[in-house]
C-alpha atoms as a PDB file:
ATOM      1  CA  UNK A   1     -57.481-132.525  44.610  1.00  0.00           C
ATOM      2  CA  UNK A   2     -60.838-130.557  45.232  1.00  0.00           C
ATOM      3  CA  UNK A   3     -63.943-131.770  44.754  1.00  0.00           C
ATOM      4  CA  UNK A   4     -65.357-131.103  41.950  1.00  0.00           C
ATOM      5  CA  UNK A   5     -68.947-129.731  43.114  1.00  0.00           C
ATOM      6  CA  UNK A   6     -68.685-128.929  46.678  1.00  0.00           C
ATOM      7  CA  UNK A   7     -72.514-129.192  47.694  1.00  0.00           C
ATOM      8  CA  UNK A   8     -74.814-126.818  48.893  1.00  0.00           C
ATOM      9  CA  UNK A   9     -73.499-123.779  46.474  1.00  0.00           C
ATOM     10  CA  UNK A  10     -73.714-120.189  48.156  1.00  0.00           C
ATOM     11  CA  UNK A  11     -76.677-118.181  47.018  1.00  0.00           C
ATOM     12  CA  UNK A  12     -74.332-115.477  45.208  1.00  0.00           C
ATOM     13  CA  UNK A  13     -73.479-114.549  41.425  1.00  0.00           C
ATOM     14  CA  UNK A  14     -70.286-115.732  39.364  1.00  0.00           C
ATOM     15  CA  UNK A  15     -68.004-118.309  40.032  1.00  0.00           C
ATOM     16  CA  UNK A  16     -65.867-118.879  42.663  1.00  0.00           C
ATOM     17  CA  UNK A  17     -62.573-117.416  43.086  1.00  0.00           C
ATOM     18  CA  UNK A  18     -60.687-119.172  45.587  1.00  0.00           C
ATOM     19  CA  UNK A  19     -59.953-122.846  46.015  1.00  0.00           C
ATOM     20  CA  UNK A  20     -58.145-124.084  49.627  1.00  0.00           C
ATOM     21  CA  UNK A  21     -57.677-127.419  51.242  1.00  0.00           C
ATOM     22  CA  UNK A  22     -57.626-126.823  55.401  1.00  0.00           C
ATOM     23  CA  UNK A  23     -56.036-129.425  57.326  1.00  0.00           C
ATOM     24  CA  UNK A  24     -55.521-130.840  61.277  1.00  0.00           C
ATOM     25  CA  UNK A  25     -58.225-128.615  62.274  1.00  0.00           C
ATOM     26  CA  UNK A  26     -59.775-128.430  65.569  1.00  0.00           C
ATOM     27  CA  UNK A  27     -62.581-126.298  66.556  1.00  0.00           C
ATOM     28  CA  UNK A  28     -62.410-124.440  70.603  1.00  0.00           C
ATOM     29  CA  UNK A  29     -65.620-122.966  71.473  1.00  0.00           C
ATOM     30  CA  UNK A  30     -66.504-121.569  75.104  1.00  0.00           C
ATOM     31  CA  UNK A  31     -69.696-120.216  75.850  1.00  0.00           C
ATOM     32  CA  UNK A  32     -69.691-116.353  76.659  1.00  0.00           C
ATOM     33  CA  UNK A  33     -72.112-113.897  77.733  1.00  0.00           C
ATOM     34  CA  UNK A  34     -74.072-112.832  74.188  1.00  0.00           C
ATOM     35  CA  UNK A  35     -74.148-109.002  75.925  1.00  0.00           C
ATOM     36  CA  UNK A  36     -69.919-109.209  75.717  1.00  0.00           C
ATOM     37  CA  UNK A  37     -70.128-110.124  72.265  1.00  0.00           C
ATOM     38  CA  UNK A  38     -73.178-107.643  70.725  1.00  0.00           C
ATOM     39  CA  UNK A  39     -70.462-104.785  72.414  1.00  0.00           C
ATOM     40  CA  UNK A  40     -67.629-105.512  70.011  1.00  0.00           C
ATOM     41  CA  UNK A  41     -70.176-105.832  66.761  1.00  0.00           C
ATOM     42  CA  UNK A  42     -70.879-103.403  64.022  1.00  0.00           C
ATOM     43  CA  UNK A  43     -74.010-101.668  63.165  1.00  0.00           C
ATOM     44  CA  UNK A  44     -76.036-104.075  61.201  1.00  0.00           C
ATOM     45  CA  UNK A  45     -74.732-107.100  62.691  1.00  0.00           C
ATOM     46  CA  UNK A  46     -76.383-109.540  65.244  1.00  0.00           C
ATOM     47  CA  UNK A  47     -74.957-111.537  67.253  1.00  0.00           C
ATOM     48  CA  UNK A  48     -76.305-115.433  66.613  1.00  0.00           C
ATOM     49  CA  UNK A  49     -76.981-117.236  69.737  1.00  0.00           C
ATOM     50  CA  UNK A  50     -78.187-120.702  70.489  1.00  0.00           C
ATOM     51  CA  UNK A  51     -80.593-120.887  73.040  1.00  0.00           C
ATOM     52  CA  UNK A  52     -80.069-117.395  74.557  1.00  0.00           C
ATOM     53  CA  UNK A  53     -75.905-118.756  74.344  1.00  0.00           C
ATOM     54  CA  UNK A  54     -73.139-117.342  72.371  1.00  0.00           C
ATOM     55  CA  UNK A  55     -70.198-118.765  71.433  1.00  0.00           C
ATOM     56  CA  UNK A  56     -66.186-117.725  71.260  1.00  0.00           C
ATOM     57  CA  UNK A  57     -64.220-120.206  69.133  1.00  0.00           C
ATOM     58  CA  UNK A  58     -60.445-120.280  68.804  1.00  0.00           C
ATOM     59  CA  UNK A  59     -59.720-122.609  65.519  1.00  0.00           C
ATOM     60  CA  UNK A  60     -55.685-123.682  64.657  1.00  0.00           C
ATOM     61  CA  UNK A  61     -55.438-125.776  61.195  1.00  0.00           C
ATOM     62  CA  UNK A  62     -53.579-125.515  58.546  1.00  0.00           C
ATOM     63  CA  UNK A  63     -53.940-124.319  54.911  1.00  0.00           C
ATOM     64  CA  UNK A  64     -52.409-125.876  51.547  1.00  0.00           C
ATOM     65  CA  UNK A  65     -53.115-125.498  47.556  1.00  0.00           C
ATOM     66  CA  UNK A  66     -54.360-121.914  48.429  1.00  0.00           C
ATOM     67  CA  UNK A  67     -55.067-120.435  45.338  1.00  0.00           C
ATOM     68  CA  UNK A  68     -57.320-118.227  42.299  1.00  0.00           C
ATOM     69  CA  UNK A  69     -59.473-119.965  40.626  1.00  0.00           C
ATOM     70  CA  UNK A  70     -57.125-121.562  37.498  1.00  0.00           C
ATOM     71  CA  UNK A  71     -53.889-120.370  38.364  1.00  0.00           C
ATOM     72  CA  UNK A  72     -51.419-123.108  39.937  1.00  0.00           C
ATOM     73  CA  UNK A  73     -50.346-123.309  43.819  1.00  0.00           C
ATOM     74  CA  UNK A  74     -46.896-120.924  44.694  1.00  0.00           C
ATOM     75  CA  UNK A  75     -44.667-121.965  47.195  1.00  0.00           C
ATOM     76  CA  UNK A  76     -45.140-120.200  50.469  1.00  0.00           C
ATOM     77  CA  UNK A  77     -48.700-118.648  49.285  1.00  0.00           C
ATOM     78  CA  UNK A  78     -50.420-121.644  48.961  1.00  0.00           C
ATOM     79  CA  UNK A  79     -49.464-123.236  52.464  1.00  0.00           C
ATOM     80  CA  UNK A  80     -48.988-122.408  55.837  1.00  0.00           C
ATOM     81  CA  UNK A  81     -50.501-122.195  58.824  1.00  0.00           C
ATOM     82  CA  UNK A  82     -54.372-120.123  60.185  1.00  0.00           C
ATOM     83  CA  UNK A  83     -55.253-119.481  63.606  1.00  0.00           C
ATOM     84  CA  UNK A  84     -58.850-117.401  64.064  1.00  0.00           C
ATOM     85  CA  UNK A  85     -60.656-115.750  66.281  1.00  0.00           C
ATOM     86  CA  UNK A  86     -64.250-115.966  65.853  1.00  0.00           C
ATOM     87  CA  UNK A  87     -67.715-115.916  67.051  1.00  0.00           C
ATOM     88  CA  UNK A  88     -71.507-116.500  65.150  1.00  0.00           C
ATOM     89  CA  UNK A  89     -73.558-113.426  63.933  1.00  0.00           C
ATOM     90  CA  UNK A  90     -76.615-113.009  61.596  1.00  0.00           C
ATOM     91  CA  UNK A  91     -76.944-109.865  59.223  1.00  0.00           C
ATOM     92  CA  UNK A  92     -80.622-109.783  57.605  1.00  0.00           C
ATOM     93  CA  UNK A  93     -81.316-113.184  58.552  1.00  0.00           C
ATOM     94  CA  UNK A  94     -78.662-115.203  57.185  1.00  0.00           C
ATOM     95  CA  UNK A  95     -75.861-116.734  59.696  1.00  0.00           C
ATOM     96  CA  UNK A  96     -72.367-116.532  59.146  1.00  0.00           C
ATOM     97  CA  UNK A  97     -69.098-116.059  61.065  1.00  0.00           C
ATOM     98  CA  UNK A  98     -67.667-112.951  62.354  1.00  0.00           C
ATOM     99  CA  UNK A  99     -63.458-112.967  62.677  1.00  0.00           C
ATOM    100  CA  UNK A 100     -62.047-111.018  65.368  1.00  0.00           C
ATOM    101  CA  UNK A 101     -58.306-111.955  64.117  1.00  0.00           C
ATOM    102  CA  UNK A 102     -56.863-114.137  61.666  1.00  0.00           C
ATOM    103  CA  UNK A 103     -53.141-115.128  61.912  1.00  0.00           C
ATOM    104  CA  UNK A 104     -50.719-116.230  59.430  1.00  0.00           C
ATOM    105  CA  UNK A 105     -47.281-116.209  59.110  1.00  0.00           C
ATOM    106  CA  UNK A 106     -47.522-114.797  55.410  1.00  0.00           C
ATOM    107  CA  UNK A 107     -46.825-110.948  54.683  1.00  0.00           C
ATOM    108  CA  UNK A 108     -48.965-111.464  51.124  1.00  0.00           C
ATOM    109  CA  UNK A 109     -51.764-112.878  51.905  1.00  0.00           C
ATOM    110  CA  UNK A 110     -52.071-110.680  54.765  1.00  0.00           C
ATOM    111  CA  UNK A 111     -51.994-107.587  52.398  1.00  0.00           C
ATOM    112  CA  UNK A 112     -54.133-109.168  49.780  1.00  0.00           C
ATOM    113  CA  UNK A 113     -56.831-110.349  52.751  1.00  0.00           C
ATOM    114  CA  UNK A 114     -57.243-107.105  54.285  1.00  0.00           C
ATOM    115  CA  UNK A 115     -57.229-105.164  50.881  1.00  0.00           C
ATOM    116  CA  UNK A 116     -59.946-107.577  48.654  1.00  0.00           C
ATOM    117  CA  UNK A 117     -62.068-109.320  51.425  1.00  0.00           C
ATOM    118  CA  UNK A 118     -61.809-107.103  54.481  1.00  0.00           C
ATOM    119  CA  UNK A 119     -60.582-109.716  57.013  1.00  0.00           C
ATOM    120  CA  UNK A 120     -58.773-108.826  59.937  1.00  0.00           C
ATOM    121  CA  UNK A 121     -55.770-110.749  59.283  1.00  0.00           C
ATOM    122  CA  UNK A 122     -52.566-110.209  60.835  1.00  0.00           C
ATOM    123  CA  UNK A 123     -48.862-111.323  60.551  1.00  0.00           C
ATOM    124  CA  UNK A 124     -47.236-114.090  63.094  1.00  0.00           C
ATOM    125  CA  UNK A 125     -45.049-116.544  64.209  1.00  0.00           C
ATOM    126  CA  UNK A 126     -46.331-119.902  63.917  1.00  0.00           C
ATOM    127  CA  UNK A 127     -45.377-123.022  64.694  1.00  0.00           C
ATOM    128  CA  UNK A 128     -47.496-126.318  63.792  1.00  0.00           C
ATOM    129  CA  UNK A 129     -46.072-130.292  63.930  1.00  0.00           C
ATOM    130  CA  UNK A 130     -48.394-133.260  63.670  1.00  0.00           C
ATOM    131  CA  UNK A 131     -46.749-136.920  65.013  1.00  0.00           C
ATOM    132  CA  UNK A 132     -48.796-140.006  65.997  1.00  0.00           C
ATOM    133  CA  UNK A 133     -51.930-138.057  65.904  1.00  0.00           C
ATOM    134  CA  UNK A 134     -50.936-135.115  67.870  1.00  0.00           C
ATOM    135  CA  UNK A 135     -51.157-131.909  66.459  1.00  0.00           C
ATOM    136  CA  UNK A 136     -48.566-129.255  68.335  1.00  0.00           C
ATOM    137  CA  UNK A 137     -49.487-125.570  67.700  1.00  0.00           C
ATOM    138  CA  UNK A 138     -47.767-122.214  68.324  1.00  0.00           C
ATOM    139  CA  UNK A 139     -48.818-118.756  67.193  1.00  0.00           C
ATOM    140  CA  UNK A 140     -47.418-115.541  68.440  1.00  0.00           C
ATOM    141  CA  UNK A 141     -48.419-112.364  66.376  1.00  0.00           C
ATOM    142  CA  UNK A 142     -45.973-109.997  65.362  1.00  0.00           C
ATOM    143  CA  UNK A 143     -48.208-107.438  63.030  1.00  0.00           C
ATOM    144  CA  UNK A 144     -47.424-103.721  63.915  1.00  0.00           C
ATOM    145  CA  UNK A 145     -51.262-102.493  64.077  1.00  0.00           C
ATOM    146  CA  UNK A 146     -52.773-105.207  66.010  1.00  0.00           C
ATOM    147  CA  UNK A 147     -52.887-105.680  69.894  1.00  0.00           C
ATOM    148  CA  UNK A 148     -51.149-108.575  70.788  1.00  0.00           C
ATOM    149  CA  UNK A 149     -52.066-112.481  70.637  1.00  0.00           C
ATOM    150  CA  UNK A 150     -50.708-115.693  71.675  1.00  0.00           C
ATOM    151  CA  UNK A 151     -51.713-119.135  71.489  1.00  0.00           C
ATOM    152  CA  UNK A 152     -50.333-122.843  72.129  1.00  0.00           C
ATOM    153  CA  UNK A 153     -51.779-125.969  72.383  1.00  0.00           C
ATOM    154  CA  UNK A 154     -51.982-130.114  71.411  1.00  0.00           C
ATOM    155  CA  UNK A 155     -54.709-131.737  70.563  1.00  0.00           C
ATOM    156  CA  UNK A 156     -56.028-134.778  68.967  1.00  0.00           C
ATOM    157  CA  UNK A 157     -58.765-136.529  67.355  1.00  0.00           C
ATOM    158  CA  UNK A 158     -60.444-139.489  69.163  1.00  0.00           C
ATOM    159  CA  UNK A 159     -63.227-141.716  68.137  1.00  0.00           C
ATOM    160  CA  UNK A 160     -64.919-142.275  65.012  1.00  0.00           C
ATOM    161  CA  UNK A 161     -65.607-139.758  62.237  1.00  0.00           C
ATOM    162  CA  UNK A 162     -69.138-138.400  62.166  1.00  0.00           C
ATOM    163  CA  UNK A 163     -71.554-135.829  60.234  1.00  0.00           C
ATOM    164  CA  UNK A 164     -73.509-133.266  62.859  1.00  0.00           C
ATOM    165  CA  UNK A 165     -76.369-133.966  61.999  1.00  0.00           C
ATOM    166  CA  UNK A 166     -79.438-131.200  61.969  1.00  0.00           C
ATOM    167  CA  UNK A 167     -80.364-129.206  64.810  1.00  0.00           C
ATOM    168  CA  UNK A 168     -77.442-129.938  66.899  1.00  0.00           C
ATOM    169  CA  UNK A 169     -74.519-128.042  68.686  1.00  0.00           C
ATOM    170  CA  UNK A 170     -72.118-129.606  66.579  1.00  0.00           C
ATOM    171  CA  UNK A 171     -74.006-128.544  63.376  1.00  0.00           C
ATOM    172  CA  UNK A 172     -74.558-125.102  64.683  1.00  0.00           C
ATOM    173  CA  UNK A 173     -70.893-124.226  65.502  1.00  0.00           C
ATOM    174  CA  UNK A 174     -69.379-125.396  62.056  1.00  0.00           C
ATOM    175  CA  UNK A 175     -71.976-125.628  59.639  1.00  0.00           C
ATOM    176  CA  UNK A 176     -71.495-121.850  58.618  1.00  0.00           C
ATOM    177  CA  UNK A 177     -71.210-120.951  54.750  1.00  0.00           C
ATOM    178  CA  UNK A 178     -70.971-117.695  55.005  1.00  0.00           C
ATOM    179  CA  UNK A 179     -68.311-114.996  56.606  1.00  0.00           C
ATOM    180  CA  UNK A 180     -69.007-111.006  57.247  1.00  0.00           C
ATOM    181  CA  UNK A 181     -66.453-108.585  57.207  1.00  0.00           C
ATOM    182  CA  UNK A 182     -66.446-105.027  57.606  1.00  0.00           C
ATOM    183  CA  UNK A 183     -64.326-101.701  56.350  1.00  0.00           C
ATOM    184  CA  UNK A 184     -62.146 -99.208  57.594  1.00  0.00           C
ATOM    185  CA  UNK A 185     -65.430 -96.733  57.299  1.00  0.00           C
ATOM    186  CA  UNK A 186     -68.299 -99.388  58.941  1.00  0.00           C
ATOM    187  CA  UNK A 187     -69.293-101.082  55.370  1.00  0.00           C
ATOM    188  CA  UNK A 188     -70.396-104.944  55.944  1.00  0.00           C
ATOM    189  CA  UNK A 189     -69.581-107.120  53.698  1.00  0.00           C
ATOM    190  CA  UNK A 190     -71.180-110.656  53.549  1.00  0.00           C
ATOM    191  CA  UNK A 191     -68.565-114.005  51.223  1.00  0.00           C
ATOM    192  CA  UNK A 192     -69.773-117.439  50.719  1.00  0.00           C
ATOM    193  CA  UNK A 193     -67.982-120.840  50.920  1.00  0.00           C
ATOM    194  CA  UNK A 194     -68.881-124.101  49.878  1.00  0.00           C
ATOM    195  CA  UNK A 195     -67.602-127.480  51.012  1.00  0.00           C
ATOM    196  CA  UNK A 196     -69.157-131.022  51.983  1.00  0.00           C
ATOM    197  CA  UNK A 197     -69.984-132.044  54.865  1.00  0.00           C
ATOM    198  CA  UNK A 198     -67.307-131.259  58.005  1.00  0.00           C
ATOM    199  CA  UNK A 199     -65.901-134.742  58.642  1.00  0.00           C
ATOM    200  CA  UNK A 200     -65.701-134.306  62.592  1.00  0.00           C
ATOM    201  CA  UNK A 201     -64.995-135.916  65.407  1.00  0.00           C
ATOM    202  CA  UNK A 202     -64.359-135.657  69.099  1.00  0.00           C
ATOM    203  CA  UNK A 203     -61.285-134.414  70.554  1.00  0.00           C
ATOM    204  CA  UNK A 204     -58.866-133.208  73.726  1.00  0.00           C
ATOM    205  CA  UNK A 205     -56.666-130.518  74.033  1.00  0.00           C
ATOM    206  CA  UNK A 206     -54.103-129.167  76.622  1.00  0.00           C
ATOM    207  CA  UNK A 207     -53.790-125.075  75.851  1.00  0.00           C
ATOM    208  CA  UNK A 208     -51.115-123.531  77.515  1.00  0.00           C
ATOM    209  CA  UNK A 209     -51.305-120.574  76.297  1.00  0.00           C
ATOM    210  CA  UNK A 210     -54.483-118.153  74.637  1.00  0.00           C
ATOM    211  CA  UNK A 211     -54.636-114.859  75.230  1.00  0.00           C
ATOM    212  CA  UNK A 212     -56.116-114.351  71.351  1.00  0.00           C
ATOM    213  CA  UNK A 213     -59.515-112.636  73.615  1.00  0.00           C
ATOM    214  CA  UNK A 214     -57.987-110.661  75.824  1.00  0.00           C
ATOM    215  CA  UNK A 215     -58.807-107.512  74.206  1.00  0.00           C
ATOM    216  CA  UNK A 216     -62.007-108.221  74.146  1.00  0.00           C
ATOM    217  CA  UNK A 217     -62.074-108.410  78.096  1.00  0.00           C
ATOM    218  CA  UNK A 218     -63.740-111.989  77.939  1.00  0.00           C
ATOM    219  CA  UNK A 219     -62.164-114.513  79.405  1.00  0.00           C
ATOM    220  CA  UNK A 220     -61.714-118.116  77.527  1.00  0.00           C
ATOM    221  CA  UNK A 221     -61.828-120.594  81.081  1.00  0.00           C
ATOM    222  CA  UNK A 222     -62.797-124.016  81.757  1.00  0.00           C
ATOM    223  CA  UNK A 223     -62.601-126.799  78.935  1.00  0.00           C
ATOM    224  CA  UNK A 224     -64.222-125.666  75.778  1.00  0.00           C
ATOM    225  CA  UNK A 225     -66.305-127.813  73.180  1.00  0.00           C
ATOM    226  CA  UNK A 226     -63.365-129.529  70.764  1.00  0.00           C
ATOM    227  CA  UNK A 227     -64.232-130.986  67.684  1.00  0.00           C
ATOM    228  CA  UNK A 228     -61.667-132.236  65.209  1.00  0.00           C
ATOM    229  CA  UNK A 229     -61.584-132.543  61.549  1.00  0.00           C
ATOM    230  CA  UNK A 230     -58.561-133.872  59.662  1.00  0.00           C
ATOM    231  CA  UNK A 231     -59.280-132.168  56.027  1.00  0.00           C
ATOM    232  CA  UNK A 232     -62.069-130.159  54.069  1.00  0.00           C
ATOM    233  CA  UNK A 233     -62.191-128.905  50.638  1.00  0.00           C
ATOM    234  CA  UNK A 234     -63.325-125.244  50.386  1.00  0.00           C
ATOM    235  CA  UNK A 235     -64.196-122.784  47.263  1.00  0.00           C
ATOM    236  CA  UNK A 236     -64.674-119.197  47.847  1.00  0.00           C
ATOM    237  CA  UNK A 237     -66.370-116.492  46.533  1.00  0.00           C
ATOM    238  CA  UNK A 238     -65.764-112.685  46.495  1.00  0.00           C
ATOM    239  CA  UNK A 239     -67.759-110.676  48.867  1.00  0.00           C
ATOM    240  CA  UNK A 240     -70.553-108.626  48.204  1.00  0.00           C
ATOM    241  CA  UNK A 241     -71.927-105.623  50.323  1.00  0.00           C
ATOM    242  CA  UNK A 242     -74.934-106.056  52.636  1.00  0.00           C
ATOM    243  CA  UNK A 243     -74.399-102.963  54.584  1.00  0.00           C
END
């Protein structure tokens, strides 16, 4: 069950429209050049760096009790599995996330994504079991008019659950309540979440596969950052034009 006042609220009229629980999530952030990044950005949109550092993040979880505000979950449109693409980006001073890709293995919610919010998300296989804490994940993207992407992985929690607190990495890489989209003609749009606080903690990973950044021509190498998070209550709101 959501909670009932997800805390801070988004600085945006109405009420929100979407309510989600996302589950077995674990954060994979590399540091890339901030040059690569600004390159693949619209007009309007900065990239957000940390100390002169920007930030790729790959992020498998899963989704359940997706679904408008007041209307009951449906079977096979209210759960399944997400695997993004993303990186950090400010538009008129306010931080968000920018998606490079967003798989699912949902035709719908594709359709609906890309039609009312702008999102870049695409249609794939997936594959996702969790057993004695070990979350196995498989995602190979089928969708017609996007380049190709693959992904597989474990990975697990370890240690006790913590808040980020202000100020550090942790806090900057997930403590994002807003998302930025953009049209077919350039148009950015800026949406607004709300949740509690991320209930993280530390994790490992063995990826076998990732070539979700490939046609970005930066390379994901080395160990990224992992952080963990086993569930979070979100509420979403339409998105609104900024540019």
């Amino acid at each position: 069950m959501i909670s009932p006042a997800p805390s801070p609220l988004p600085p945006t009229r109405g009420p929100w429209v979407l309510r989600m629980q996302w589950h077995d999530l674990c954060f994979m952030h590399w540091p890339v050049d901030a040059g690569a990044i600004v390159r693949t950005l619209p007009a309007g949109v900065e990239v957000d760096t940390r100390g002169g550092q920007a930030y790729l993040g790959v992020v498998p979880f899963r989704m359940s009790g997706v679904a408008p505000r007041l209307a009951p979950d449906v079977p096979r449109l209210s759960a399944f599995p997400e695997l993004n693409l993303r990186t950090y980006v400010m538009v008129d001073g306010v931080p968000g996330v920018w998606f490079y890709s967003l798989d699912i293995p949902e035709p719908l919610p594709v359709v609906l994504a890309r039609s009312f919010f702008y999102l870049p998300y695409n249609l794939a296989q997936m594959w996702m079991h969790r057993e004695d804490g070990v979350t196995r994940y498989a995602s190979a993207r089928t969708q017609a008019d996007a380049p190709a992407g693959r992904f597989a992985a474990a990975y697990r929690p370890l240690g006790p659950e913590f808040q980020a607190a202000p100020g550090t990495l942790e806090d900057w890489l997930t403590n994002r309540l807003a998302l930025y989209s953009a049209d077919k003609t350039g148009r950015v749009y800026r949406g607004h979440i709300a949740h509690t606080p991320w209930p993280l903690r530390r994790a490992e990973a063995e990826i076998a596969e990732n070539t979700l950044a490939d046609r970005l021509d930066v390379k994901l190498e080395g160990q990224p950052h992992l952080l963990h998070a086993e569930r979070l209550d979100v509420r979403a709101w339409w998105v609104e034009r900024v540019r």
